[in-house]
C-alpha atoms as a PDB file:
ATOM      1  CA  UNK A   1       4.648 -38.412 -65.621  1.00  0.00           C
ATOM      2  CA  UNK A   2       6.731 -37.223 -63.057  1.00  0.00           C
ATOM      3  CA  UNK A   3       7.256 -39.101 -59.648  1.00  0.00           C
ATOM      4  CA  UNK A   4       4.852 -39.945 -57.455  1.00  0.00           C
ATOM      5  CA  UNK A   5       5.096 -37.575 -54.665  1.00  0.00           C
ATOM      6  CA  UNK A   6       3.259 -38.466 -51.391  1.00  0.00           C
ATOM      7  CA  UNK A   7       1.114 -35.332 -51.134  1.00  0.00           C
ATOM      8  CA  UNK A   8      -0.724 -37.164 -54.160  1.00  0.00           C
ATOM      9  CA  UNK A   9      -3.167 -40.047 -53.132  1.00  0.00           C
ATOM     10  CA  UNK A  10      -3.642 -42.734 -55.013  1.00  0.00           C
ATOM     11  CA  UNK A  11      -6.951 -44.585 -55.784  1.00  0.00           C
ATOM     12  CA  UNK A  12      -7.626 -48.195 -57.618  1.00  0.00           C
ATOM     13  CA  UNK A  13     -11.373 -47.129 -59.474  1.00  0.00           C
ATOM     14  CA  UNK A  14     -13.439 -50.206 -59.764  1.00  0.00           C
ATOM     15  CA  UNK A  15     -16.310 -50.921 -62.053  1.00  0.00           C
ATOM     16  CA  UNK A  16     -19.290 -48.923 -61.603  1.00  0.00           C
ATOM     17  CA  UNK A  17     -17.813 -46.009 -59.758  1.00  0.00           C
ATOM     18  CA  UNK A  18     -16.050 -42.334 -59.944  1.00  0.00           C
ATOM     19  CA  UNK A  19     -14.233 -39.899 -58.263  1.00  0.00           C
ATOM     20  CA  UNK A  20     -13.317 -36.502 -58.640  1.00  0.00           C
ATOM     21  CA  UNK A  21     -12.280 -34.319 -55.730  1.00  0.00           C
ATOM     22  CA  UNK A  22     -10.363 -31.455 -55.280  1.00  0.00           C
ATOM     23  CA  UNK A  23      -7.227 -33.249 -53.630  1.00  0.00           C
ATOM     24  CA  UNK A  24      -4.887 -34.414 -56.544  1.00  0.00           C
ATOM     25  CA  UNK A  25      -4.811 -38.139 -57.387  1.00  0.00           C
ATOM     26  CA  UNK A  26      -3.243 -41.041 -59.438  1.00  0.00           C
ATOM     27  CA  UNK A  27      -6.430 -43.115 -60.322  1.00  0.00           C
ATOM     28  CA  UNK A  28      -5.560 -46.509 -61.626  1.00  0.00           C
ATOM     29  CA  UNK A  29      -8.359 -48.386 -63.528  1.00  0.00           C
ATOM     30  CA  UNK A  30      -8.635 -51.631 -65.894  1.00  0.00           C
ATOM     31  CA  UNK A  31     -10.832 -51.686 -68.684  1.00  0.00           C
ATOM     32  CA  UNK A  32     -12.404 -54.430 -71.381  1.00  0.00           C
ATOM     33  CA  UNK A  33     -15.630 -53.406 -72.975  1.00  0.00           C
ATOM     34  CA  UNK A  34     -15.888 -50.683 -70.041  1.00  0.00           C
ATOM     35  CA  UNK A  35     -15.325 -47.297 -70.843  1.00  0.00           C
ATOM     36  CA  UNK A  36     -13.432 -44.675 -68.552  1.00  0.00           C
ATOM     37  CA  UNK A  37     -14.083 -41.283 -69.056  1.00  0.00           C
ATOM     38  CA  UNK A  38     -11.657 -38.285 -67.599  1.00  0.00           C
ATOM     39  CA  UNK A  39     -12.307 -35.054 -67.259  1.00  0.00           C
ATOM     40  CA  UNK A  40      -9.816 -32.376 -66.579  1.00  0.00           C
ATOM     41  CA  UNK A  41     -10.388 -28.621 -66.084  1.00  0.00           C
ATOM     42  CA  UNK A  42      -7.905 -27.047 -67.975  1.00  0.00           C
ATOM     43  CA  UNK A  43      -8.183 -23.288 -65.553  1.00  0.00           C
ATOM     44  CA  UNK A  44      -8.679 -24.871 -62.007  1.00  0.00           C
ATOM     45  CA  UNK A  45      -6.597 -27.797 -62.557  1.00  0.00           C
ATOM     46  CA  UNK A  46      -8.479 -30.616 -61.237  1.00  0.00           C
ATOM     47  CA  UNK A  47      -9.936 -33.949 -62.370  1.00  0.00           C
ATOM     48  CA  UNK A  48     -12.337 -36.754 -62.390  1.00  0.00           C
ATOM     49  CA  UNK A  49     -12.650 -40.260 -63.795  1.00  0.00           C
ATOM     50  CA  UNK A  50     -15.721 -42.756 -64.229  1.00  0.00           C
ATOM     51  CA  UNK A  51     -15.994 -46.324 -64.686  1.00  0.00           C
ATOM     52  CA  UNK A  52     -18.723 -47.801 -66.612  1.00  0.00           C
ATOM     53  CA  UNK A  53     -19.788 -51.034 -67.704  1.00  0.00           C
ATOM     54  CA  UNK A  54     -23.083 -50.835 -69.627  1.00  0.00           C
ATOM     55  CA  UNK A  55     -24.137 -47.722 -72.155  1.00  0.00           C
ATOM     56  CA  UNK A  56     -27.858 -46.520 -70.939  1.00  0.00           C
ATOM     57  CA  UNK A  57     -29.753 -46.919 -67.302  1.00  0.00           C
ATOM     58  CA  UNK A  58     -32.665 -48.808 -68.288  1.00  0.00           C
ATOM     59  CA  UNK A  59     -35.179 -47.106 -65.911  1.00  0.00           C
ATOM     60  CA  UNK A  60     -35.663 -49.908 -63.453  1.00  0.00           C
ATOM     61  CA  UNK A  61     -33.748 -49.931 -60.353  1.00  0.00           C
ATOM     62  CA  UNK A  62     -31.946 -46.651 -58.701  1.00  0.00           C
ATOM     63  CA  UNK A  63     -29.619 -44.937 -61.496  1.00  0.00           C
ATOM     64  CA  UNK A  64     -26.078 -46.166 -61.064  1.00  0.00           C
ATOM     65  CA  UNK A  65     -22.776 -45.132 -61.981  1.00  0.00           C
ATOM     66  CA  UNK A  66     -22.746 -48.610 -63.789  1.00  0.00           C
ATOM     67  CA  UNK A  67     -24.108 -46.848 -66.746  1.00  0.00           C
ATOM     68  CA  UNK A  68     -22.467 -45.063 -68.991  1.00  0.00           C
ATOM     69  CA  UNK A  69     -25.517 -41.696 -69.766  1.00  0.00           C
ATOM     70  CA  UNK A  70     -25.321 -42.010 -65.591  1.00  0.00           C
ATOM     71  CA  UNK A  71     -21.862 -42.304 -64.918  1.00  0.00           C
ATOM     72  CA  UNK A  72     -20.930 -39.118 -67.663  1.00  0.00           C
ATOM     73  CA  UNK A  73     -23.789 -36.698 -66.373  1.00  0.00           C
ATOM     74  CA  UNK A  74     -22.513 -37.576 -62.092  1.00  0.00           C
ATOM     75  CA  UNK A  75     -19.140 -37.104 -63.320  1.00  0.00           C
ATOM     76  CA  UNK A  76     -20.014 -33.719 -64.700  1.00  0.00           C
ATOM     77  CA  UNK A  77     -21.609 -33.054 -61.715  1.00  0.00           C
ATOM     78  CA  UNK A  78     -19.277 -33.443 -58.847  1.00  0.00           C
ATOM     79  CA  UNK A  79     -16.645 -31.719 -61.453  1.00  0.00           C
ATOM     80  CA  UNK A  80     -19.160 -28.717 -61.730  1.00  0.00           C
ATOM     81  CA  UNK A  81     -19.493 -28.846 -57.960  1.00  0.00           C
ATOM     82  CA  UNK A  82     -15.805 -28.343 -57.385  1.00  0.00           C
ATOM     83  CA  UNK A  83     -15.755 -25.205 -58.963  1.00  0.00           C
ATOM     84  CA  UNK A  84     -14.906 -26.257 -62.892  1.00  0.00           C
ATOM     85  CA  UNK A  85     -16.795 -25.001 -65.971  1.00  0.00           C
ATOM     86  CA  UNK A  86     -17.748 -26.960 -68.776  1.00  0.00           C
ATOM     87  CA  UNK A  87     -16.365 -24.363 -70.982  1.00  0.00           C
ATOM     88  CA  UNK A  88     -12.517 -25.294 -69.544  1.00  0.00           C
ATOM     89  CA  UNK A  89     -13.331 -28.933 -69.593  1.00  0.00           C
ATOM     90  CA  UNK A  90     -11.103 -31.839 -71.958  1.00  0.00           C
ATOM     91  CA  UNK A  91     -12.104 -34.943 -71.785  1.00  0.00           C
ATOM     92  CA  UNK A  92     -10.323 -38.044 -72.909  1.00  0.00           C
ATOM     93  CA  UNK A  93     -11.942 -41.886 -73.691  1.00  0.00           C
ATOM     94  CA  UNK A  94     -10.538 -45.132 -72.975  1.00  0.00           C
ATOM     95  CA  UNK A  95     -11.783 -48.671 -73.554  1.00  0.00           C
ATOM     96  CA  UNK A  96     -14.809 -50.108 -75.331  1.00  0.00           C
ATOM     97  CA  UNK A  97     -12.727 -52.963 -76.197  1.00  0.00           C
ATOM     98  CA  UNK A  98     -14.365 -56.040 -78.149  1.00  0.00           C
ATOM     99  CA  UNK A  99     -14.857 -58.832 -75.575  1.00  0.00           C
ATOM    100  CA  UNK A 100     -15.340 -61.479 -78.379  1.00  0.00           C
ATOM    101  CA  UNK A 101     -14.414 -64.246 -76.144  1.00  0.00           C
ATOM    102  CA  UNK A 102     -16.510 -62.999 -73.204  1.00  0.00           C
ATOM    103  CA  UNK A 103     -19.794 -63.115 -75.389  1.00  0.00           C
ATOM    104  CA  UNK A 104     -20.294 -59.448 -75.728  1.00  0.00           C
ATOM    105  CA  UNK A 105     -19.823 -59.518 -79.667  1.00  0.00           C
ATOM    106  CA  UNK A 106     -23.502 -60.034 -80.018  1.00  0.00           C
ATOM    107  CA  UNK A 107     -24.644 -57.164 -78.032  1.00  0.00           C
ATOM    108  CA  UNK A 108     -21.444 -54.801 -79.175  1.00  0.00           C
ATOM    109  CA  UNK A 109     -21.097 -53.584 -75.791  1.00  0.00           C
ATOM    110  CA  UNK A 110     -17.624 -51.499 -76.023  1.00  0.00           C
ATOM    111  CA  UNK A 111     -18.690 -50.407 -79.009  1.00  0.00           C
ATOM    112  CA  UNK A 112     -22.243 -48.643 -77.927  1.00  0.00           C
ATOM    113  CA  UNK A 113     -20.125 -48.003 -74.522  1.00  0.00           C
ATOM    114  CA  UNK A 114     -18.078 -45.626 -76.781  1.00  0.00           C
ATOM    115  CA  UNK A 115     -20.596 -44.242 -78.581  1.00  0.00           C
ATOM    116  CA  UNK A 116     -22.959 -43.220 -75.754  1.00  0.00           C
ATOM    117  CA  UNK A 117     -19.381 -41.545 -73.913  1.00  0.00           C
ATOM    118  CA  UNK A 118     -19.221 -39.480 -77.196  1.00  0.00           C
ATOM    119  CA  UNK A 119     -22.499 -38.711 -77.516  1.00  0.00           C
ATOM    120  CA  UNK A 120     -22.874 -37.403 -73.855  1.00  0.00           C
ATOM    121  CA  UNK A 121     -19.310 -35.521 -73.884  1.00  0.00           C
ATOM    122  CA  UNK A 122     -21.090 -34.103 -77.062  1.00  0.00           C
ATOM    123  CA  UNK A 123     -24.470 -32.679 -75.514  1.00  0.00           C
ATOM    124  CA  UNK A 124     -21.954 -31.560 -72.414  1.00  0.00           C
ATOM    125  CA  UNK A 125     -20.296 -29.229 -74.542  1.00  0.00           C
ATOM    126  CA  UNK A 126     -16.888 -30.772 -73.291  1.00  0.00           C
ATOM    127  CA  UNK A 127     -14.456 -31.758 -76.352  1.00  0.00           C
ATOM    128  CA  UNK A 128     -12.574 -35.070 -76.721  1.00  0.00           C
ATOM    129  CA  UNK A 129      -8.697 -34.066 -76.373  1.00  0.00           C
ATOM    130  CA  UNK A 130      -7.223 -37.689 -76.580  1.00  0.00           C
ATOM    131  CA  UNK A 131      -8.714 -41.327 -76.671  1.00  0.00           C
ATOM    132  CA  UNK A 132      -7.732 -44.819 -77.340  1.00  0.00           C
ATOM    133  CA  UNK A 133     -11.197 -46.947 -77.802  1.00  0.00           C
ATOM    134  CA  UNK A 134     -12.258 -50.085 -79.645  1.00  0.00           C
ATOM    135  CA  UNK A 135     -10.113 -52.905 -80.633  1.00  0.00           C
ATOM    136  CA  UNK A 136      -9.884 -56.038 -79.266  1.00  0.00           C
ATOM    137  CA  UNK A 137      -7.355 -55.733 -75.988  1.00  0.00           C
ATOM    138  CA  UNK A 138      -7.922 -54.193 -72.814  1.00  0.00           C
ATOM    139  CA  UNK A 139      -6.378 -51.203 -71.105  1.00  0.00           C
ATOM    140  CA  UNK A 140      -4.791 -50.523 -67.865  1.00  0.00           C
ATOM    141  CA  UNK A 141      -4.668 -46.560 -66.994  1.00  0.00           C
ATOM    142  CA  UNK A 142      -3.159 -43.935 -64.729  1.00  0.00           C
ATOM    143  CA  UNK A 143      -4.893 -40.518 -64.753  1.00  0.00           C
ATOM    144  CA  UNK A 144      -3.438 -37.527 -62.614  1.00  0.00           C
ATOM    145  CA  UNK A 145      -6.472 -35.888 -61.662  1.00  0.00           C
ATOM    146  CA  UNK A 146      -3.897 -32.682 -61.134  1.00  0.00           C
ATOM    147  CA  UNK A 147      -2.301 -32.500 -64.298  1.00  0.00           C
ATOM    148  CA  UNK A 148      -4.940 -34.077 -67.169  1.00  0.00           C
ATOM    149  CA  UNK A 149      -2.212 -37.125 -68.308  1.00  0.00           C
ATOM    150  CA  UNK A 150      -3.239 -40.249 -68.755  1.00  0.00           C
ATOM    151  CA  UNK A 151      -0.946 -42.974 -69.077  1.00  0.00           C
ATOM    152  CA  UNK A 152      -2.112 -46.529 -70.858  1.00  0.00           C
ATOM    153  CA  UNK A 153      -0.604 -49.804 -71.479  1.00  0.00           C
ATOM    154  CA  UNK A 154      -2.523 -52.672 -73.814  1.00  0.00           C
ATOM    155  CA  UNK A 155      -3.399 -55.502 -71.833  1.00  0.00           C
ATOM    156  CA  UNK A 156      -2.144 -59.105 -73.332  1.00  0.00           C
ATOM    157  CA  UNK A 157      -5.063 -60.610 -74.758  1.00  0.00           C
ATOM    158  CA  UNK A 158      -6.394 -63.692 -73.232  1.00  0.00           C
ATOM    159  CA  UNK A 159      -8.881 -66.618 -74.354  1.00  0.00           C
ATOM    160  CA  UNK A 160     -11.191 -67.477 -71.514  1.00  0.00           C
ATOM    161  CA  UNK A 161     -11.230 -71.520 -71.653  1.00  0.00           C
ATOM    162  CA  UNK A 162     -13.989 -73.931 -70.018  1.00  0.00           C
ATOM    163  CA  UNK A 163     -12.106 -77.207 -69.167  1.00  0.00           C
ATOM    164  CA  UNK A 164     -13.675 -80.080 -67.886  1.00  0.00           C
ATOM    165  CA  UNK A 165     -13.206 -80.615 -64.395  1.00  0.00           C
END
């Protein structure tokens, strides 16, 4: 990627959240078992990143970006709203990673995180261009919402220990 110039804005996404505007940005995020999804419109040039943590909205509560059918379909959305067409759309994946030590291996959370992202992208019409899901380390990202790229380094994997105080 080329330098950061300072007509670009950049943007830490947390958990639960997106953004896609029409103003380029460098959007930083950090994933485990949460799955990123980025959209770029290929004619327009513009694009837009979510942050999930969990796969479906349950019903119960308001619908939140937390989840991943929620978090795809807004992202669409607010893409659509800026003036790009599903038709011109990429998208590429990242994250979904196993959390064995976190206790997430019982309820395979990356794993159905990834799945419902595909699916989604899927019924969207929007193809997957690039991804890097699954596995067992986490990802740090840099998407230019401009230009489509996504950069990604593997986090170092960690054990989270309980001592005794």
């Amino acid at each position: 990627m080329a330098k950061a110039t300072p007509d670009i804005a950049h943007h830490f996404l947390f958990p639960s959240t997106l953004l896609a505007e029409s103003k380029p940005h460098l959007v930083q995020t950090i994933l485990g078992s949460c799955v990123a999804v980025c959209l770029y419109d290929t004619r327009i040039g513009i694009g837009g990143i979510n942050h999930y943590m969990l796969p479906l909205w349950t019903g119960n509560g308001l619908p939140s970006p937390k989840y991943g059918d929620v978090a795809i379909d807004l992202l669409v959305e607010k893409m659509l709203s800026l003036g790009a067409q599903k038709r011109n759309m990429i998208a590429k994946v990242f994250g979904g990673a196993s959390q064995n030590n976190l206790g997430h291996t019982l309820f395979e959370i990356g794993k159905r995180n990834i799945a419902i992202a595909e699916k989604n992208l899927y019924q969207h019409g929007i193809s997957i261009e690039g991804k890097s899901t699954g596995g067992d380390r986490g990802r740090k990202i840099l998407f230019n919402t401009a230009s489509g790229q996504v950069l990604m380094t593997f986090l170092e994997k960690f054990d989270l220990k309980v001592s005794p105080i």
